[in-house]
N, C-alpha and C. Protein backbone atom coordinates (compact mmCIF):
# COMPACT_ATOMS: atom_id res chain seq x y z
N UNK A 1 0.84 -1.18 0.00
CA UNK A 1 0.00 0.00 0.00
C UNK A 1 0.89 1.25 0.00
N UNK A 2 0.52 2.29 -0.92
CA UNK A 2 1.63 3.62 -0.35
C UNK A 2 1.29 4.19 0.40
N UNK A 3 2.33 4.87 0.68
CA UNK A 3 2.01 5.77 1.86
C UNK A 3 1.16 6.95 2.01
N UNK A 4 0.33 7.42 1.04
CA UNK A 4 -1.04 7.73 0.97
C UNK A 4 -2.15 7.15 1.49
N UNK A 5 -1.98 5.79 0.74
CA UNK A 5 -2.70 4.70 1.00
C UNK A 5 -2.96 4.68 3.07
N UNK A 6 -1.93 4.52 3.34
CA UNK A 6 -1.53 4.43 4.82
C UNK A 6 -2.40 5.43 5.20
N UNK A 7 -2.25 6.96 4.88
CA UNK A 7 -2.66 7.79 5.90
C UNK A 7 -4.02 7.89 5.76
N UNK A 8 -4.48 7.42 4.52
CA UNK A 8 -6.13 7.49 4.09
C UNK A 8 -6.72 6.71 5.16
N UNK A 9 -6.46 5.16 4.83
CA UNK A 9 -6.86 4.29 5.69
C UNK A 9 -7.44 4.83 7.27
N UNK A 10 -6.18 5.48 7.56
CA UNK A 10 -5.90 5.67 9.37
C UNK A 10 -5.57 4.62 10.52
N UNK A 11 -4.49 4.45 9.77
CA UNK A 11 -4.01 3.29 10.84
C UNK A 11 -3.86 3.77 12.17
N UNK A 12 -3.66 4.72 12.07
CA UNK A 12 -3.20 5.21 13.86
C UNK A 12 -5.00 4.88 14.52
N UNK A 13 -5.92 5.69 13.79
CA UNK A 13 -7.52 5.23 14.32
C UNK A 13 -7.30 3.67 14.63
N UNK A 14 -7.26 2.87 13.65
CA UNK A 14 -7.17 1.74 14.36
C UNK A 14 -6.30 0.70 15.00
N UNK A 15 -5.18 1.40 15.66
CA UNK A 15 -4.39 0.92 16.66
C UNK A 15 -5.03 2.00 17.84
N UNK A 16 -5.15 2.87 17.74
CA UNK A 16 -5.70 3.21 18.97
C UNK A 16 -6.78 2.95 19.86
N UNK A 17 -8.03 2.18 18.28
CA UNK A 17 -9.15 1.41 19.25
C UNK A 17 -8.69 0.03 19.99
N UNK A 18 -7.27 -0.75 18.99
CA UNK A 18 -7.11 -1.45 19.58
C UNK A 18 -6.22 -1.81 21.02
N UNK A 19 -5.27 -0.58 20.37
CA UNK A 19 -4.45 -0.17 21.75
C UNK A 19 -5.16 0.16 23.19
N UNK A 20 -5.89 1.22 23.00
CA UNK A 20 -6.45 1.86 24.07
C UNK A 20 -5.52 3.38 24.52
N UNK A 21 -5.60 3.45 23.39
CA UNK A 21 -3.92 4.98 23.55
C UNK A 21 -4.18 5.68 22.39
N UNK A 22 -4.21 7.09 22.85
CA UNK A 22 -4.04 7.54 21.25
C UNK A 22 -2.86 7.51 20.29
N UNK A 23 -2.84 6.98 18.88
CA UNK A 23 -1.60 7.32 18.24
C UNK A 23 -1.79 7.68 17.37
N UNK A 24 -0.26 8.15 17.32
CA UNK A 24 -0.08 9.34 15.91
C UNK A 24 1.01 8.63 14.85
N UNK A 25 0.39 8.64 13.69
CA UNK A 25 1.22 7.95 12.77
C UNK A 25 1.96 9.25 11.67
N UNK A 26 3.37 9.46 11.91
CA UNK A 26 4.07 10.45 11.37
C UNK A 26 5.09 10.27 10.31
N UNK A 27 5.36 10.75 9.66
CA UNK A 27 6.48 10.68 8.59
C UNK A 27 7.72 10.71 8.80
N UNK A 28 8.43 10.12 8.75
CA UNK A 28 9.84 9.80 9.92
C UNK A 28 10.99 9.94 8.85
N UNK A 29 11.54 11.15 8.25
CA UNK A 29 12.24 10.94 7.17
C UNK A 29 11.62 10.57 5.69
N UNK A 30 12.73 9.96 4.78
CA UNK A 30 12.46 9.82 3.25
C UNK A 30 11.24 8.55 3.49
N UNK A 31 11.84 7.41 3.96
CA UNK A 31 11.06 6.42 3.82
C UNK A 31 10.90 5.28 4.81
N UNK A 32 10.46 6.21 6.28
CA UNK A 32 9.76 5.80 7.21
C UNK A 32 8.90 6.41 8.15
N UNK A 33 7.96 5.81 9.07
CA UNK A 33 7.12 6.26 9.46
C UNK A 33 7.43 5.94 11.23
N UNK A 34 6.62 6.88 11.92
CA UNK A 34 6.91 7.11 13.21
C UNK A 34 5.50 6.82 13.84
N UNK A 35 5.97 6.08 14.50
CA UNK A 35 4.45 5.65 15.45
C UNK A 35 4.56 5.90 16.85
N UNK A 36 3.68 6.65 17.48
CA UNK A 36 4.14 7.68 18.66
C UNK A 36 2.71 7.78 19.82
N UNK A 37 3.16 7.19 20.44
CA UNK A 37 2.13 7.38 22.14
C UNK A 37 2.65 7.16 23.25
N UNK A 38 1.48 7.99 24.12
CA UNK A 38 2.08 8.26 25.39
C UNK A 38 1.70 7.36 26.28
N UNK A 39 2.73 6.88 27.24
CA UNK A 39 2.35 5.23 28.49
C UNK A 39 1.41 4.33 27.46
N UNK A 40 0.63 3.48 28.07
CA UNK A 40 -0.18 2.99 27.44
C UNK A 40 0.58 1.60 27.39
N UNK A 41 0.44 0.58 25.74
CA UNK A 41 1.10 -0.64 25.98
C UNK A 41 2.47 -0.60 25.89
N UNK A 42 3.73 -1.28 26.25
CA UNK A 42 4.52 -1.35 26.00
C UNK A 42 5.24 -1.67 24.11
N UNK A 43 6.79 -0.99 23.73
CA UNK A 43 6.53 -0.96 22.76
C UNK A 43 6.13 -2.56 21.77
N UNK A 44 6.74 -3.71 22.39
CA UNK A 44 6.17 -5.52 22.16
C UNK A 44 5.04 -5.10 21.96
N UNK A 45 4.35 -4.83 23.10
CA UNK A 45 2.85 -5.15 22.95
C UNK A 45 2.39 -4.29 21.77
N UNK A 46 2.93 -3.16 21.19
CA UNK A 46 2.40 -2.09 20.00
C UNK A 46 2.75 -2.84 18.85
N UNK A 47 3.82 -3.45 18.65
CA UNK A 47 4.37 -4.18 17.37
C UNK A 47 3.73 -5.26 17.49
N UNK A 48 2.91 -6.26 18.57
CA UNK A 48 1.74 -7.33 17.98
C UNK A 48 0.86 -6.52 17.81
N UNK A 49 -0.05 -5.36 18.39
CA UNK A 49 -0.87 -4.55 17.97
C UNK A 49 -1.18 -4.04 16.34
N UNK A 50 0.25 -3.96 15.78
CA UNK A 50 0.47 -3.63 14.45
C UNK A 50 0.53 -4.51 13.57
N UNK A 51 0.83 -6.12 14.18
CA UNK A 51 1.01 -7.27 13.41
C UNK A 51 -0.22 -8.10 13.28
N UNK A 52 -1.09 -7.79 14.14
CA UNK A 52 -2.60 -8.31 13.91
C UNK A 52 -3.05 -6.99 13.34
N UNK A 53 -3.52 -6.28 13.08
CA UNK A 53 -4.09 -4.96 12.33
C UNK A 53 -3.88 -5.70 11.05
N UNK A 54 -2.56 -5.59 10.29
CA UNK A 54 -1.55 -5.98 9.40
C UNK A 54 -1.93 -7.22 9.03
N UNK A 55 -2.57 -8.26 9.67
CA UNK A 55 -3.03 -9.65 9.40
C UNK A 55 -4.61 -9.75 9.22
N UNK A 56 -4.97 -8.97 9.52
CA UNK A 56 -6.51 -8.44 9.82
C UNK A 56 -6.66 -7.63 8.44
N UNK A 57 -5.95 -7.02 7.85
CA UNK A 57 -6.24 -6.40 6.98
C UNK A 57 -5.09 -6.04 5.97
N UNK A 58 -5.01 -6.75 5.06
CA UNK A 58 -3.66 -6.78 4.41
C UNK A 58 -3.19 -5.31 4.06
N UNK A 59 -1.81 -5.28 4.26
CA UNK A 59 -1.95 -3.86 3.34
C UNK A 59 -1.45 -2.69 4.15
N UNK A 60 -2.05 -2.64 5.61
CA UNK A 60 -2.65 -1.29 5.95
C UNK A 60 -1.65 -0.59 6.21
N UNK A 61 -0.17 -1.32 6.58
CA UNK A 61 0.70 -1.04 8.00
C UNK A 61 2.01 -0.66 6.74
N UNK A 62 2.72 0.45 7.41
CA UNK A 62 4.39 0.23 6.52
C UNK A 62 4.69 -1.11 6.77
N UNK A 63 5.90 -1.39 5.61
CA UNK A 63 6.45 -2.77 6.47
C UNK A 63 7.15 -2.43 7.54
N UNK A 64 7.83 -3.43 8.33
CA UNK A 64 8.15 -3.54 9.89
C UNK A 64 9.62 -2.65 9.66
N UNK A 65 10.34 -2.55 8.55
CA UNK A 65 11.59 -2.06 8.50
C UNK A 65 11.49 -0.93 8.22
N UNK A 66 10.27 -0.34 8.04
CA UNK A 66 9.68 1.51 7.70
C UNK A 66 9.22 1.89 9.66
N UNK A 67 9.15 1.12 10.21
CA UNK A 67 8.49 1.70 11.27
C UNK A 67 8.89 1.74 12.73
N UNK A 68 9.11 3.09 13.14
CA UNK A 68 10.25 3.52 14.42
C UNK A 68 8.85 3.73 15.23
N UNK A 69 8.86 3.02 16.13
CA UNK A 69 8.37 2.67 17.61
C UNK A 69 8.70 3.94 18.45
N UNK A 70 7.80 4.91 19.05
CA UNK A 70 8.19 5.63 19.97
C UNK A 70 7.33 5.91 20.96
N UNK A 71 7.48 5.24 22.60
CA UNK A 71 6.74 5.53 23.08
C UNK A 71 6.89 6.46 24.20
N UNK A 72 5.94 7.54 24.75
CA UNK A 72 6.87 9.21 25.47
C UNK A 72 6.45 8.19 26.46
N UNK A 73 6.81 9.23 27.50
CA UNK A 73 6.43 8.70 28.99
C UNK A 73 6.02 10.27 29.83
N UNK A 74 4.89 10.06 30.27
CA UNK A 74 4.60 11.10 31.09
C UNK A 74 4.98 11.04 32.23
N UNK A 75 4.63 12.21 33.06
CA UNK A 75 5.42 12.62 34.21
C UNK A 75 4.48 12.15 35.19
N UNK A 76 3.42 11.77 34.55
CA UNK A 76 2.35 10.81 35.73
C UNK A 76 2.88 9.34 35.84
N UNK A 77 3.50 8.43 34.68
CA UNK A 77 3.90 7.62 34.73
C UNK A 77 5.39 7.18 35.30
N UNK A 78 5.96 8.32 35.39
CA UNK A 78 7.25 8.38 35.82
C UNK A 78 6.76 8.28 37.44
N UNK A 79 6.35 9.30 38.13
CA UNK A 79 5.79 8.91 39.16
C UNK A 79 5.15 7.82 39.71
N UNK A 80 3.96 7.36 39.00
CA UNK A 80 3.30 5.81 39.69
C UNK A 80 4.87 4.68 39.62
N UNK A 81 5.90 4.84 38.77
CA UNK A 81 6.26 3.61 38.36
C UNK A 81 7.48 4.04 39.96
N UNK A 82 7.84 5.41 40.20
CA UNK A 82 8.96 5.40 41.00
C UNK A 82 7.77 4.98 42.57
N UNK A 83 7.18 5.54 42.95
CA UNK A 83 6.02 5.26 43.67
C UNK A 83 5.89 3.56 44.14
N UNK A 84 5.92 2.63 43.01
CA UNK A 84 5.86 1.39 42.76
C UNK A 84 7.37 0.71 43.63
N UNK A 85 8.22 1.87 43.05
CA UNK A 85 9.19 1.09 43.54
C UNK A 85 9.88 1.11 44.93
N UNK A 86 9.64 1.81 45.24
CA UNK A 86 9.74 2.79 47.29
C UNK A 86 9.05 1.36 47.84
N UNK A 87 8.47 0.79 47.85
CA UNK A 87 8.05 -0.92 48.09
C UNK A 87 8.96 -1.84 47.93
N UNK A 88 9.93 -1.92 47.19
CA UNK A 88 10.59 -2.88 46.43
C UNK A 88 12.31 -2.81 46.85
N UNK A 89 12.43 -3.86 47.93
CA UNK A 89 13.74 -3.49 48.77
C UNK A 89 14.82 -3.70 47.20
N UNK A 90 15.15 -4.84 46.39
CA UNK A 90 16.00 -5.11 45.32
C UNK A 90 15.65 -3.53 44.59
N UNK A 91 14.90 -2.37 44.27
CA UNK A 91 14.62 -1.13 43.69
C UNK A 91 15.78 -0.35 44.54
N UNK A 92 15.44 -0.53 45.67
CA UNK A 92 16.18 0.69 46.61
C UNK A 92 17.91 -0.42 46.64
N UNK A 93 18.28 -1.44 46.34
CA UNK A 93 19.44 -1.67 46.63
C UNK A 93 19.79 -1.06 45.31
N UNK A 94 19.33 -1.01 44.61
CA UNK A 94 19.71 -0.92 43.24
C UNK A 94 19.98 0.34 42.32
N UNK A 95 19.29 1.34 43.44
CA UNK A 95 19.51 2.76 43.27
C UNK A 95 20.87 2.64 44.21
N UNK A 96 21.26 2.35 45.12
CA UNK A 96 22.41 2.59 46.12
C UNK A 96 23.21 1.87 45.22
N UNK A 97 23.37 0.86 44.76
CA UNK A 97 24.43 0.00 43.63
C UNK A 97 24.79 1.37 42.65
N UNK A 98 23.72 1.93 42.01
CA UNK A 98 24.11 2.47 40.58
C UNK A 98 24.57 4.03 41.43
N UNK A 99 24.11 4.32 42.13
CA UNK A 99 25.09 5.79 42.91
C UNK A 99 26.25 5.27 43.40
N UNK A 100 26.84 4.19 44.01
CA UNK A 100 27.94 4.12 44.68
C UNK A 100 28.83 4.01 43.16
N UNK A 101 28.18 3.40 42.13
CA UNK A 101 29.15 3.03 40.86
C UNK A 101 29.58 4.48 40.17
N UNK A 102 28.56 5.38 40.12
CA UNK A 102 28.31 6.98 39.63
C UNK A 102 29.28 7.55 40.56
N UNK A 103 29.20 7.47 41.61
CA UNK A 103 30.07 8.43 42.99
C UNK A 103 31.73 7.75 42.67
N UNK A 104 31.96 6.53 42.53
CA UNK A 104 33.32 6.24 42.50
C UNK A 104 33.92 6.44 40.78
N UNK A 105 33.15 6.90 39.92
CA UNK A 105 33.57 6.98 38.67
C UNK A 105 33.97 8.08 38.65
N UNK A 106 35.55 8.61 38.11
CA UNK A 106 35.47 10.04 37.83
C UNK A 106 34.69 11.37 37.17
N UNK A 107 33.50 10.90 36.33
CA UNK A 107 32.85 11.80 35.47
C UNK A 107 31.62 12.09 36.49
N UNK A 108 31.53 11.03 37.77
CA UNK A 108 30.75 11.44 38.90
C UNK A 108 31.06 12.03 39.85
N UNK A 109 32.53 12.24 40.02
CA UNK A 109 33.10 13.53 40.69
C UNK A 109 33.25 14.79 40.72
N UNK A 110 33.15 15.24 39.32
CA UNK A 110 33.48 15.97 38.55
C UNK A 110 31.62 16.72 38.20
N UNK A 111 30.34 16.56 39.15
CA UNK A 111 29.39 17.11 38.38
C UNK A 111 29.19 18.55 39.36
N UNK A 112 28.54 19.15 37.98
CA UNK A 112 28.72 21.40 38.92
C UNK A 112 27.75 20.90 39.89
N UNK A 113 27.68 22.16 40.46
CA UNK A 113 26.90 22.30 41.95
C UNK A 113 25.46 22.10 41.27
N UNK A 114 24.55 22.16 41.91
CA UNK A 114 23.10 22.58 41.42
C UNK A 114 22.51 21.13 40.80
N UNK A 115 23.36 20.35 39.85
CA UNK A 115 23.21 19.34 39.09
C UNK A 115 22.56 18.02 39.74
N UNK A 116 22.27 16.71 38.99
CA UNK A 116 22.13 15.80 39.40
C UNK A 116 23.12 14.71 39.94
N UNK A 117 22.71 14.56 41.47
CA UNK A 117 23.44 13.64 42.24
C UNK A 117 23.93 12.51 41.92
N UNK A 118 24.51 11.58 42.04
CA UNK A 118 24.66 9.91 41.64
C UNK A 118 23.35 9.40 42.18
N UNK A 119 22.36 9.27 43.05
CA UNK A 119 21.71 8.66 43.39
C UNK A 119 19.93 9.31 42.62
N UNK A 120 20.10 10.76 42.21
CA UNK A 120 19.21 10.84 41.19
C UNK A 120 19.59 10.14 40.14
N UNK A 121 20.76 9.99 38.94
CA UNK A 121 20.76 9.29 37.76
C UNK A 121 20.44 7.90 38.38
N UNK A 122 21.29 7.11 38.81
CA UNK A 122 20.62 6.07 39.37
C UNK A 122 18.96 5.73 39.33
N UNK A 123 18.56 6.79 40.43
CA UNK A 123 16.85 6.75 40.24
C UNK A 123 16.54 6.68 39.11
N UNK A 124 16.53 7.98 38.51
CA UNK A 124 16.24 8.27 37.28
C UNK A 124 16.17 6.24 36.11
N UNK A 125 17.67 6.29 36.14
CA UNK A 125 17.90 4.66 35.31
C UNK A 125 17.15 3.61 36.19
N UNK A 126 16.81 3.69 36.91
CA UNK A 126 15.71 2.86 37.32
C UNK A 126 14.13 2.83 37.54
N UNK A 127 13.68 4.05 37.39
CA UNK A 127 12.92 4.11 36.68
C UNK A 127 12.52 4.27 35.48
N UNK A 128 13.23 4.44 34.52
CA UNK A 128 13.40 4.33 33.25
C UNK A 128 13.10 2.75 32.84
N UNK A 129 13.94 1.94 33.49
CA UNK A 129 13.85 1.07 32.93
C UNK A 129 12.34 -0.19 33.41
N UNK A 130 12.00 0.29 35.24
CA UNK A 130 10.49 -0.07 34.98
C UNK A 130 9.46 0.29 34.06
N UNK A 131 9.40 1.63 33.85
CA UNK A 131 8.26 2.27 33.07
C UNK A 131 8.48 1.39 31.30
N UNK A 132 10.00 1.10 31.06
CA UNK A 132 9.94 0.29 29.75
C UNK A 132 9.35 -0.75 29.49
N UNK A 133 9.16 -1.63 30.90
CA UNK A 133 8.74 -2.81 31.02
C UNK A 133 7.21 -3.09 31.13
N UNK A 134 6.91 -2.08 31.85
CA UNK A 134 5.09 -1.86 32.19
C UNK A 134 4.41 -1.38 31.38
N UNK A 135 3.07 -2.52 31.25
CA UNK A 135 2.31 -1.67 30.26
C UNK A 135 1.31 -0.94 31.50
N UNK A 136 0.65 0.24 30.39
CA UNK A 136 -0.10 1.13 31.44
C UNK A 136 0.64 1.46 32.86
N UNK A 137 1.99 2.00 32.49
CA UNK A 137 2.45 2.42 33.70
C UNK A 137 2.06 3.79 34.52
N UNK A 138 0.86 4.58 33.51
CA UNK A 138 0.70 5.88 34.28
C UNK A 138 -0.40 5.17 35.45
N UNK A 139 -0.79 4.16 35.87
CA UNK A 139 -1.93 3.60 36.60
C UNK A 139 -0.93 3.40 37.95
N UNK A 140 -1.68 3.26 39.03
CA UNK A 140 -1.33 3.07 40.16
C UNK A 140 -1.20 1.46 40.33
N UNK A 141 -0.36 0.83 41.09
CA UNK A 141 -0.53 -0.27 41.23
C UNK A 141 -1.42 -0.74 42.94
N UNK A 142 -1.40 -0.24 43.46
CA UNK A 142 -2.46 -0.09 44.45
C UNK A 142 -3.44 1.60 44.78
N UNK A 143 -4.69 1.50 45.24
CA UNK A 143 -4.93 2.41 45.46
C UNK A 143 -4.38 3.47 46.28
N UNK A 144 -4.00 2.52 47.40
CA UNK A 144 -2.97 3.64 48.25
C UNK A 144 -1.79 4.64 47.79
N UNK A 145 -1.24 4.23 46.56
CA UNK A 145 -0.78 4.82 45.73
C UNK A 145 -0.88 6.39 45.40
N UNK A 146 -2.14 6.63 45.05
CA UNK A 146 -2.79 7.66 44.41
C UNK A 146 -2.36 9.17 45.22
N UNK A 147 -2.61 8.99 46.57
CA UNK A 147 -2.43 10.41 47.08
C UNK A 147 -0.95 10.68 46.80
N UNK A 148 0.11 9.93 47.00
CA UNK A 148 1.69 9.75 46.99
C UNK A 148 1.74 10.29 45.54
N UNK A 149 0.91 9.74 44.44
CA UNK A 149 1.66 9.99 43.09
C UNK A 149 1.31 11.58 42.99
N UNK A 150 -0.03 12.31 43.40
CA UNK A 150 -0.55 13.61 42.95
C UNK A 150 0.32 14.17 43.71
N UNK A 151 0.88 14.09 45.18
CA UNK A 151 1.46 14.97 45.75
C UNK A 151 2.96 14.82 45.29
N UNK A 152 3.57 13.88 44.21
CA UNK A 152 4.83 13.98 44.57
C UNK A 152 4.78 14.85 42.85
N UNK A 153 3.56 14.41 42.11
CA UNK A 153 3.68 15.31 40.94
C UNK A 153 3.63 16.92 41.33
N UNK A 154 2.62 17.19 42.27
CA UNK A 154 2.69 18.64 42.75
C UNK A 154 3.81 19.18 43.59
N UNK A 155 4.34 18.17 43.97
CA UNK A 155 5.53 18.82 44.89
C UNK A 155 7.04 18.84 43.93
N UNK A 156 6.85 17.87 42.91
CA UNK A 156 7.82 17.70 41.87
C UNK A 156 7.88 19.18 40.89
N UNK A 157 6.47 19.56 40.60
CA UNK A 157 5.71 20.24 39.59
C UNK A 157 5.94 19.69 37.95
N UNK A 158 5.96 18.34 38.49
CA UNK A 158 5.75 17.22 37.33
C UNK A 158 7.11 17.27 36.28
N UNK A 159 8.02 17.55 37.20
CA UNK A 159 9.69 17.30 36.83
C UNK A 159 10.07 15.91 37.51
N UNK A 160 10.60 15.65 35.97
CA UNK A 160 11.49 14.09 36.81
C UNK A 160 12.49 14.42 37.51
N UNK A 161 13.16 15.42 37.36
CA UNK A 161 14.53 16.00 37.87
C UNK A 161 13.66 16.23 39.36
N UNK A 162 13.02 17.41 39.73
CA UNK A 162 12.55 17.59 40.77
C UNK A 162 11.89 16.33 41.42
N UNK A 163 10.97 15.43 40.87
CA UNK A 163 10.59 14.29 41.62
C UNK A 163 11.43 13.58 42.22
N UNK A 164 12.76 13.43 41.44
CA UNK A 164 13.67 12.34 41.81
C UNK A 164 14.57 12.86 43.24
N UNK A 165 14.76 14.35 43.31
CA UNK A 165 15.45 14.67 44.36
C UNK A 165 14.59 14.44 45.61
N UNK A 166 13.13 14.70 45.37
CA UNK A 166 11.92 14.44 46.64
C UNK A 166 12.51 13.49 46.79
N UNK A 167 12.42 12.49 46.26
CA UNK A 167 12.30 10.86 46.59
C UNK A 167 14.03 10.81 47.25
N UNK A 168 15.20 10.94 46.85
CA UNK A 168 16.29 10.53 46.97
C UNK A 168 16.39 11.68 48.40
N UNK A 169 15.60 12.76 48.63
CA UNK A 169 15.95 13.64 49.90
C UNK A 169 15.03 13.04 51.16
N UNK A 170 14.02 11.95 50.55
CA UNK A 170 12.83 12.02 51.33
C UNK A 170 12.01 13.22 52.37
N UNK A 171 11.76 14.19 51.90
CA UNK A 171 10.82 14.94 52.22
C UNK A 171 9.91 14.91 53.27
N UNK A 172 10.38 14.98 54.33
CA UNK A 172 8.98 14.77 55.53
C UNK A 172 7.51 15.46 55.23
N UNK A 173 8.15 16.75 54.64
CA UNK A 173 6.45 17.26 53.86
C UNK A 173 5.20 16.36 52.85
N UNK A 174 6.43 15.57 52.30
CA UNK A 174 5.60 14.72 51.32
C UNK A 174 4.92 13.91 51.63
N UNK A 175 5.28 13.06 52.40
CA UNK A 175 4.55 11.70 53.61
C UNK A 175 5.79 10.91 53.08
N UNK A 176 6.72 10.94 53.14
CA UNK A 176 7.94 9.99 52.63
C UNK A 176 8.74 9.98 54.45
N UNK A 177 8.03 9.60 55.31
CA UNK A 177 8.67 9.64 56.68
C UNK A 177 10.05 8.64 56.92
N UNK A 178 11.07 10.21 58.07
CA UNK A 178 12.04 9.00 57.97
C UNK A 178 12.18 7.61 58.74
N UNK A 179 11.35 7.38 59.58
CA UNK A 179 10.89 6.45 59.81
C UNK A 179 10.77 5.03 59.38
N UNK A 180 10.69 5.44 57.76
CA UNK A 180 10.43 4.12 56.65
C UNK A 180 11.54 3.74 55.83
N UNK A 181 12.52 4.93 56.34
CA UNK A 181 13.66 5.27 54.93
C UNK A 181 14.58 3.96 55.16
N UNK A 182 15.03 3.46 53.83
CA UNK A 182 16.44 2.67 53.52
C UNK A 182 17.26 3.68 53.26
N UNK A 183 18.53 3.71 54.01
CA UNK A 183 19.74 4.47 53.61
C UNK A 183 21.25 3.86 52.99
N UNK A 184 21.60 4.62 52.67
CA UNK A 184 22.80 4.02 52.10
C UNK A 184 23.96 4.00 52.53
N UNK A 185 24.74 3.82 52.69
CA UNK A 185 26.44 3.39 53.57
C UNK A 185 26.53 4.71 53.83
N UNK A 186 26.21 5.69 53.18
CA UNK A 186 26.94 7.37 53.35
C UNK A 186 25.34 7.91 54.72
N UNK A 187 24.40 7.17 55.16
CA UNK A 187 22.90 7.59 55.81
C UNK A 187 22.69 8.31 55.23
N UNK A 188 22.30 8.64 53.76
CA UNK A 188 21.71 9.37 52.84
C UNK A 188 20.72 8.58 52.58
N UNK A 189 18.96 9.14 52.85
CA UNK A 189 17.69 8.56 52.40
C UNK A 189 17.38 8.56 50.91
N UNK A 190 17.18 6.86 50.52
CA UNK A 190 17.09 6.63 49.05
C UNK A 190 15.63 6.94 49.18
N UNK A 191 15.30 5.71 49.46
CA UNK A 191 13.45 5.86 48.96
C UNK A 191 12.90 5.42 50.08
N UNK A 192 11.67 5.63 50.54
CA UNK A 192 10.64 5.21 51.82
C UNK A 192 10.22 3.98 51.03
N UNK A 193 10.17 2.33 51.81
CA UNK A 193 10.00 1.33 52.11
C UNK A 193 8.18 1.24 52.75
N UNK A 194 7.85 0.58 52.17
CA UNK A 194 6.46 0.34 53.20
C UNK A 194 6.83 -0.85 53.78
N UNK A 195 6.50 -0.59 54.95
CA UNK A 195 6.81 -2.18 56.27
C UNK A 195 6.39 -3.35 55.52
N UNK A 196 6.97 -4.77 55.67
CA UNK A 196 6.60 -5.31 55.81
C UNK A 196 6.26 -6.22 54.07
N UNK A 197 6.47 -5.01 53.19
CA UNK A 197 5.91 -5.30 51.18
C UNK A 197 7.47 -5.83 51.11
N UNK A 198 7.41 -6.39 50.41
CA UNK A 198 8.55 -7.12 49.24
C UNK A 198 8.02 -6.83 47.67
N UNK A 199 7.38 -6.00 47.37
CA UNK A 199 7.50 -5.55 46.26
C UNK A 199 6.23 -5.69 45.71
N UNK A 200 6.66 -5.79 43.76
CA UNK A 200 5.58 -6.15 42.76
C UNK A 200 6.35 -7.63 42.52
């Protein structure tokens, strides 16, 4: 089909009824196309999304070697997924692993004032790499969840940079009490622990 063909059709309309996400199907250069939404399924789950469409209806889809996968991530999802992980003792060792590796590397010695800590990038790469894994990661995974994610987006003002320092400063304002905190060899508060959870 050309790529007329494509945009007539509206393939993005129907990956999005099937997705449950809106997408936008874009022109990605000479001769490919960009397929683009926010949280929602992971990008696997979008490429069977596209491969049943595509089987369902011959024709409709670029082929698979025309088509760049991009999925954003909002700052609501960045939150539920770091949120998710303040539960998850292997999360919090794992932020203290990737800062102690950042802190002993020279290019982690070497960052200006004001900047991000070793234990924000850390965060940061760890939540990155849940939110890759989860589909529908802007959702809470328990309800209790919910007040934690709005207040850490409002106290963040829906910066990952700012969220990540809440979380890595733990904030008594936030409800992140130190009380709950795992610390790290240096007693610097990574993330608040809920008693008693071992995770997702």
């Amino acid at each position: 089909m050309s790529d007329r063909g494509i945009r007539e059709y509206g393939l993005d309309g129907e990956l999005a009824r099937v997705a449950g996400v809106e997408v936008r199907l874009v022109v990605d250069g000479f001769a490919a196309w960009g397929l683009e939404w926010v949280d929602g399924p992971t990008v696997d789950r979008m490429r069977a999304h596209v491969a049943a469409v595509r089987a369902g209806r011959r024709g409709i889809a670029p082929p698979e070697h025309r088509l760049e996968y991009r999925r954003r991530q909002s700052p609501r999802a960045w939150a539920a997924r770091a949120v998710a992980a303040m539960r998850d003792v292997s999360s919090v060792r794992a932020v203290a692993a990737g800062a102690a590796l950042r802190r002993n590397h020279p290019a982690g010695r070497s960052r200006r004032p004001g900047g991000l800590r070793p234990e924000d990038h850390a965060l940061l790469d760890l939540v990155q790499r849940l939110y890759e894994g989860s589909a529908d990661p802007e959702r809470a995974d328990r309800p209790e969840d919910e007040p934690l994610i709005r207040r850490l987006l409002a106290e963040g003002n829906q910066s990952r940079e700012a969220m990540c320092r809440i979380l890595n400063d733990a904030d008594p304002n936030l409800g992140f009490g130190a009380d709950d905190l795992r610390r790290t060899e240096s007693g610097r508060p990574i993330l608040r622990l809920v008693s008693g959870d071992s995770g997702r």
